[in-house]
C-alpha atoms as a PDB file:
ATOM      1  CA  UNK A   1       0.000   0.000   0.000  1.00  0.00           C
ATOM      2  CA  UNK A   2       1.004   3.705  -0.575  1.00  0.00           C
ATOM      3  CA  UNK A   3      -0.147   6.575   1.551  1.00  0.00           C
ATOM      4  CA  UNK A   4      -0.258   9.952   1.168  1.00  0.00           C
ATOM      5  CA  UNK A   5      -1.471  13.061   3.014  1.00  0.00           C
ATOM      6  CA  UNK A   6      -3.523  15.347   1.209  1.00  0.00           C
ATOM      7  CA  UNK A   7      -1.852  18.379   2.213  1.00  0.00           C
ATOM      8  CA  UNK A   8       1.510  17.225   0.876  1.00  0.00           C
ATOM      9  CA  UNK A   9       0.416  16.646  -2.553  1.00  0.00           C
ATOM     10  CA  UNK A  10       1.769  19.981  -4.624  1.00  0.00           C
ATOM     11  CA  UNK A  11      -0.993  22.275  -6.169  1.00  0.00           C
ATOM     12  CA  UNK A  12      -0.484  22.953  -9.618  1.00  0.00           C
ATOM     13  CA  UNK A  13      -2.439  26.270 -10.946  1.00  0.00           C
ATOM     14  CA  UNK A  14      -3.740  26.515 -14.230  1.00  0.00           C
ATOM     15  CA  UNK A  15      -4.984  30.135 -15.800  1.00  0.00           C
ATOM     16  CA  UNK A  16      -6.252  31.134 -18.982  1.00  0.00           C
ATOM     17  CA  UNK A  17      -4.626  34.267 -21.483  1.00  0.00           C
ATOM     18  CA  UNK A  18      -7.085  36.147 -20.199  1.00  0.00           C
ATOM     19  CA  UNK A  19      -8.335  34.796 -16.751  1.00  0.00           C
ATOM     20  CA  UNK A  20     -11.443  33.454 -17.427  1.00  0.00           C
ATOM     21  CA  UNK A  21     -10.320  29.798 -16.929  1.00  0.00           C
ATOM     22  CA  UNK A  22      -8.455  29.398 -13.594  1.00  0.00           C
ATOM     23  CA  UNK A  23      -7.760  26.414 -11.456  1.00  0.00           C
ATOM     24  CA  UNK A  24      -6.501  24.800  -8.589  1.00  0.00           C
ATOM     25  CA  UNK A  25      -5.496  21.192  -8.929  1.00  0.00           C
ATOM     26  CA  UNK A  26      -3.644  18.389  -7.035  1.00  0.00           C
ATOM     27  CA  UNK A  27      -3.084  15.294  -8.448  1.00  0.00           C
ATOM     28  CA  UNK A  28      -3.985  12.571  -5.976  1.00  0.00           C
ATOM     29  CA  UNK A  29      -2.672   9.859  -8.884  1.00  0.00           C
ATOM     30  CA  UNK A  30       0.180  11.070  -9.456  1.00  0.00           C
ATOM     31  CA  UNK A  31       1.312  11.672  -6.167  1.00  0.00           C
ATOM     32  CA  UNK A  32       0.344   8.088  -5.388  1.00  0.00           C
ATOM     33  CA  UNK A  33       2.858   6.900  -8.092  1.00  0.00           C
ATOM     34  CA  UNK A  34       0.961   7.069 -11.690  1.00  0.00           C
ATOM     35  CA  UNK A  35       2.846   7.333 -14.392  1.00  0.00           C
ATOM     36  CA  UNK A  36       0.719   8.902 -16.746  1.00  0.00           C
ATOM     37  CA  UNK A  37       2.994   7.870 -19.885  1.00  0.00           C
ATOM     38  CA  UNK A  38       2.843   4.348 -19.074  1.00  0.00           C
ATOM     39  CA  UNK A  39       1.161   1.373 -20.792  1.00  0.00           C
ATOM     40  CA  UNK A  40       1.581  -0.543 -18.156  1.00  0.00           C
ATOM     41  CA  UNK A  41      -1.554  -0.447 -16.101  1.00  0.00           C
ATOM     42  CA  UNK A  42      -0.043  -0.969 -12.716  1.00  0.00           C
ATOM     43  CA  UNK A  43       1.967   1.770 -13.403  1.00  0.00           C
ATOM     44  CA  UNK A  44      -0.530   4.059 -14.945  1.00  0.00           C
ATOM     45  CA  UNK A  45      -3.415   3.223 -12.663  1.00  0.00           C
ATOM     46  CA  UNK A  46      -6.996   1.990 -13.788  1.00  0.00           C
ATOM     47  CA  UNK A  47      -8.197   5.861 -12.967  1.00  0.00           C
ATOM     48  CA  UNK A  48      -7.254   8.758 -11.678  1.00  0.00           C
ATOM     49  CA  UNK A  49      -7.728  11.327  -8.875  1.00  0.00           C
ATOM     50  CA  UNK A  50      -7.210  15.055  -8.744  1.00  0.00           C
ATOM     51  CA  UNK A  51      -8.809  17.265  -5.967  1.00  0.00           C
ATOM     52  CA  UNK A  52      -9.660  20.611  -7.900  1.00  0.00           C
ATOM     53  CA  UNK A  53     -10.400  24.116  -6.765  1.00  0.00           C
ATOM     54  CA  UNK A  54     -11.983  26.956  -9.197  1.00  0.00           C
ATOM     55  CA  UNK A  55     -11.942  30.082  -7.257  1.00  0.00           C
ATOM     56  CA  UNK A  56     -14.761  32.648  -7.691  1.00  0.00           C
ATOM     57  CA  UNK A  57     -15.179  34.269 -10.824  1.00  0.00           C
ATOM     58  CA  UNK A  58     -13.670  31.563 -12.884  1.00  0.00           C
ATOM     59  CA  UNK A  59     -14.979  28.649 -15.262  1.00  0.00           C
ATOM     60  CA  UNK A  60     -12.658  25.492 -15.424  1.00  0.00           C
ATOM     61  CA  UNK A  61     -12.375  24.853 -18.866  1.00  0.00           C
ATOM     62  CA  UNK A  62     -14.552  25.838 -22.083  1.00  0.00           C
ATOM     63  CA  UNK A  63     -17.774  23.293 -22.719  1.00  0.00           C
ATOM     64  CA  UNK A  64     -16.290  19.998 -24.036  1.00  0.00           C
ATOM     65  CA  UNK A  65     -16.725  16.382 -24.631  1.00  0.00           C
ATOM     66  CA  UNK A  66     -14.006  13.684 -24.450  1.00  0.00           C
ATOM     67  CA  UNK A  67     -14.324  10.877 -26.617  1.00  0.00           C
ATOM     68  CA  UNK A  68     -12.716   7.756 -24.267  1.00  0.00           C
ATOM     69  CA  UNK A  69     -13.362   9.348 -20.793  1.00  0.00           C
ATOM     70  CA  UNK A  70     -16.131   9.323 -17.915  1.00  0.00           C
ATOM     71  CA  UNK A  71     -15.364  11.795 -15.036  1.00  0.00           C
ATOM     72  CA  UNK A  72     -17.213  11.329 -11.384  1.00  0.00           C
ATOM     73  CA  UNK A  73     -17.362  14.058  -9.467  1.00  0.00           C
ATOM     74  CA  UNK A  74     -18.461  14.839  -6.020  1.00  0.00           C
ATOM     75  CA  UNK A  75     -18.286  18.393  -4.620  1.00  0.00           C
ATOM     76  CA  UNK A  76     -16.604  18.979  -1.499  1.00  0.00           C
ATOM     77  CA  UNK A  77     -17.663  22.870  -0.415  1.00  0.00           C
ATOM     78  CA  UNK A  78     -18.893  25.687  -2.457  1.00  0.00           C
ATOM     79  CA  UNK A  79     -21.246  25.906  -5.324  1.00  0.00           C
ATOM     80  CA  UNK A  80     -20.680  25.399  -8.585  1.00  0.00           C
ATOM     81  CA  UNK A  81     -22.673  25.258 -12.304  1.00  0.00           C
ATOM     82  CA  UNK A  82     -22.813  22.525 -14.524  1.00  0.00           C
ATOM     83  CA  UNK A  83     -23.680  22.883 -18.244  1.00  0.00           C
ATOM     84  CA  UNK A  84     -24.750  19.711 -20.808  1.00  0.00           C
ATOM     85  CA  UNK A  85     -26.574  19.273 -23.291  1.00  0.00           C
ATOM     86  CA  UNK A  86     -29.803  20.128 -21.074  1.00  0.00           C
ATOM     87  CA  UNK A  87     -29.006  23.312 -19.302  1.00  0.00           C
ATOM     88  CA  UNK A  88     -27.210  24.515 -16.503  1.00  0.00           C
ATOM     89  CA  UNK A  89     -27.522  22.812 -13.045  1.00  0.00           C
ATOM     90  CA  UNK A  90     -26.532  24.468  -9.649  1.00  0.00           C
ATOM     91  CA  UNK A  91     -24.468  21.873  -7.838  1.00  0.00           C
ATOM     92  CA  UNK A  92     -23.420  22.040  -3.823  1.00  0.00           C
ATOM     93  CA  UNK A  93     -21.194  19.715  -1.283  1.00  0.00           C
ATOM     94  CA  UNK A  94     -22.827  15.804  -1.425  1.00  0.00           C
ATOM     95  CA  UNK A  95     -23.376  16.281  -5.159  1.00  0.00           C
ATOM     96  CA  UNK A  96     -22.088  13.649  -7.240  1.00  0.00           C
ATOM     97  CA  UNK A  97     -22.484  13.542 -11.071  1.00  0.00           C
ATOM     98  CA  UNK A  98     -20.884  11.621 -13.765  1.00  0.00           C
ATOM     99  CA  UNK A  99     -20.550  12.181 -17.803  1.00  0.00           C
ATOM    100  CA  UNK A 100     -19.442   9.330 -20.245  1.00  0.00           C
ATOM    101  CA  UNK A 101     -17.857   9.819 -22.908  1.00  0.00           C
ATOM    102  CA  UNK A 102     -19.572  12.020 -25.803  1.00  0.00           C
ATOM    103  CA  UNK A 103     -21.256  14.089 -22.846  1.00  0.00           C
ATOM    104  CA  UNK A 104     -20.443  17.863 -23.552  1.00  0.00           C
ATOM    105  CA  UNK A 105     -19.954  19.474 -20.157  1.00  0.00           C
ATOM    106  CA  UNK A 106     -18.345  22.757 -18.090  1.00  0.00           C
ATOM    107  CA  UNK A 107     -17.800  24.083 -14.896  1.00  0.00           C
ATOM    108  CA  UNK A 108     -17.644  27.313 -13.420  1.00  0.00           C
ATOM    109  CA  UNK A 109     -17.954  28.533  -9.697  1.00  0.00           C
ATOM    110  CA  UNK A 110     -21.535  29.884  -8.544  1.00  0.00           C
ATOM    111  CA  UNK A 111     -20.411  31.427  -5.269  1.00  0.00           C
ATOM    112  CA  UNK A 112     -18.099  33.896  -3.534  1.00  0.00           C
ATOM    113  CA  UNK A 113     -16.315  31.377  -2.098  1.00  0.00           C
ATOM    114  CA  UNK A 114     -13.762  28.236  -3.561  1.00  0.00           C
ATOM    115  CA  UNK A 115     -15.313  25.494  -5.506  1.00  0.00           C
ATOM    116  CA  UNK A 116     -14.033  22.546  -4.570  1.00  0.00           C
ATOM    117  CA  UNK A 117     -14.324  18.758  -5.494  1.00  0.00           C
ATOM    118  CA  UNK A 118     -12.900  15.571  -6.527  1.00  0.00           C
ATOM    119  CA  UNK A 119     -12.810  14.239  -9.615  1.00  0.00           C
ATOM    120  CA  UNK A 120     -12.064  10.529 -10.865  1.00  0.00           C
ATOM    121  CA  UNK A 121     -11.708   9.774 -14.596  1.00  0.00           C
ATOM    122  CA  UNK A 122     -11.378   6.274 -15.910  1.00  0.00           C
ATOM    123  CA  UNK A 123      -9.132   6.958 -18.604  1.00  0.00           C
ATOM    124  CA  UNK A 124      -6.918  10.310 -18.198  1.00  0.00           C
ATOM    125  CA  UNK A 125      -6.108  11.659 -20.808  1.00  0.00           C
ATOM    126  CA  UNK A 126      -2.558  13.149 -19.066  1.00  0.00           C
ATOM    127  CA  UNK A 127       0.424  11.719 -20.806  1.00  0.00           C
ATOM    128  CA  UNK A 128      -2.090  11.409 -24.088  1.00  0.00           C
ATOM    129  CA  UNK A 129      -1.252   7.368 -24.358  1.00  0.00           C
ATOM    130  CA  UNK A 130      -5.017   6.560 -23.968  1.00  0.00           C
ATOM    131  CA  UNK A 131      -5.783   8.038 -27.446  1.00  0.00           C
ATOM    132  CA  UNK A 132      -9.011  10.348 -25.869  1.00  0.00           C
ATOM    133  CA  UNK A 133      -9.124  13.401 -27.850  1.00  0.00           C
ATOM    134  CA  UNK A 134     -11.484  16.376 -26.694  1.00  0.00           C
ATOM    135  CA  UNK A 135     -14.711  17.812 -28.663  1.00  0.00           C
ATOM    136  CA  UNK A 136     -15.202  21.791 -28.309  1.00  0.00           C
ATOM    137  CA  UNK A 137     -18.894  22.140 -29.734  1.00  0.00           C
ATOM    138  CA  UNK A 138     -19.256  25.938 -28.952  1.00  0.00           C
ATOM    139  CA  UNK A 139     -15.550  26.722 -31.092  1.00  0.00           C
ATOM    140  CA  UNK A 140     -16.055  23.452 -33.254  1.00  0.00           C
ATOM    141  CA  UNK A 141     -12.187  22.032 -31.663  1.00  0.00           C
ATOM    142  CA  UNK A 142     -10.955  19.426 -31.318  1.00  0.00           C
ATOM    143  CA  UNK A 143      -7.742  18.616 -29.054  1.00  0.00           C
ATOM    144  CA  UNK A 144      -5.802  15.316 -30.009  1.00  0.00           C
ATOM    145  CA  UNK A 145      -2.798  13.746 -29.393  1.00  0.00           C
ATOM    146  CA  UNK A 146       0.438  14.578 -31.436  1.00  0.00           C
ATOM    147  CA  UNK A 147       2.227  11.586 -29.567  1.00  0.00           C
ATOM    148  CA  UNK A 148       2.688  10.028 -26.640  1.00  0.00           C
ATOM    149  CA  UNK A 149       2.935  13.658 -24.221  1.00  0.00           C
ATOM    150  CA  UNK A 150       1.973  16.344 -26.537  1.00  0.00           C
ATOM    151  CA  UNK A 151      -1.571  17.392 -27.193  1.00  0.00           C
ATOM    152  CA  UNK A 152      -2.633  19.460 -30.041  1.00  0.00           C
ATOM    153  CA  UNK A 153      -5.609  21.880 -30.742  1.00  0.00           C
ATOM    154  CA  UNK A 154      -7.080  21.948 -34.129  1.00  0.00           C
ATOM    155  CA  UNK A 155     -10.069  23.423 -35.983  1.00  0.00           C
ATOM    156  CA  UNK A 156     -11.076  22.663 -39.146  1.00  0.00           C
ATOM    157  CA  UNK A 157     -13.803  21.875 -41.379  1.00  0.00           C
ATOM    158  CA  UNK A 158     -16.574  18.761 -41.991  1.00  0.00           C
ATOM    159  CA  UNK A 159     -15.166  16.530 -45.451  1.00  0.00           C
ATOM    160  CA  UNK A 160     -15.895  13.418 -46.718  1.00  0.00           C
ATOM    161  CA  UNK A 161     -14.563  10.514 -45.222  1.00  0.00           C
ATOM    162  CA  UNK A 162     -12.641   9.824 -48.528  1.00  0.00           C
ATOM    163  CA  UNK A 163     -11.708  13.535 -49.384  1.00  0.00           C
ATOM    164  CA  UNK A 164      -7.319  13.554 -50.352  1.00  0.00           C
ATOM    165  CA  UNK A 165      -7.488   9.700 -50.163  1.00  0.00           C
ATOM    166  CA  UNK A 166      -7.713   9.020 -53.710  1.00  0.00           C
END
């Protein structure tokens, strides 16, 4: 067994150009040993953990929908908005929701205090070896993988299936 404390596991702070996005983040997984680049799946970890804080004001990341990945979340403290394909939905601490994969959905903090909550996803897309790419339907993105640790944003038009094959 490996143990951890929470409060040694280092927060890594992620911001937008122009602050819209912002984040908090500690990554229980990795901390616990998961190599994110691995194949092997006792290195890399059947799922993965990261505790995440948006502070007020801020939206984690644009609407999106990942193509190999189903996130569980369960809200710790604050309040928080959830947008899919239905609306938005207020969510507060004891909330747990889930999306699978093909399930547009964003985040943003509803309160004047921290939004806080864990999230577990079944096949992180860190490290980029699980092939998930990421569907923005609001900019019509998409973010795939270059290779094994590099992720790349692209946006570019409907074709046919066969279009510069023959």
């Amino acid at each position: 067994m490996r143990k951890i404390n929470l409060k040694d596991v280092p927060e890594q702070e992620k911001k937008s150009p122009n602050g819209k996005f912002g984040r908090i983040t500690k990554n229980v997984s990795v901390a616990l040993g998961r190599e994110p680049e691995s194949l092997d799946l006792s290195k890399r970890h059947p799922f993965d953990l990261a505790l995440v804080c948006i502070p007020k004001g801020k939206f984690l990341c644009p609407y999106h929908a990942h193509a190999a990945e189903s996130e569980l979340y369960l809200v710790i403290s604050g309040r928080g908005n959830v947008r899919d394909k239905s609306g938005v939905t207020e969510v507060k601490p004891g909330d747990v929701f889930l999306f699978q994969p093909g399930e547009a959905h964003q985040l943003w903090n509803a309160s004047d205090e921290d939004f806080v909550y864990y999230v577990i996803a079944d096949n992180p897309r860190s490290g980029g070896v699980t092939g998930d790419s990421c569907y923005y339907p609001d900019s019509g993105k998409w973010a795939v993988t270059k290779d094994a640790s590099e992720e790349v944003v692209v946006k570019g038009m409907e074709t046919d299936y066969f279009d510069g094959e023959e």
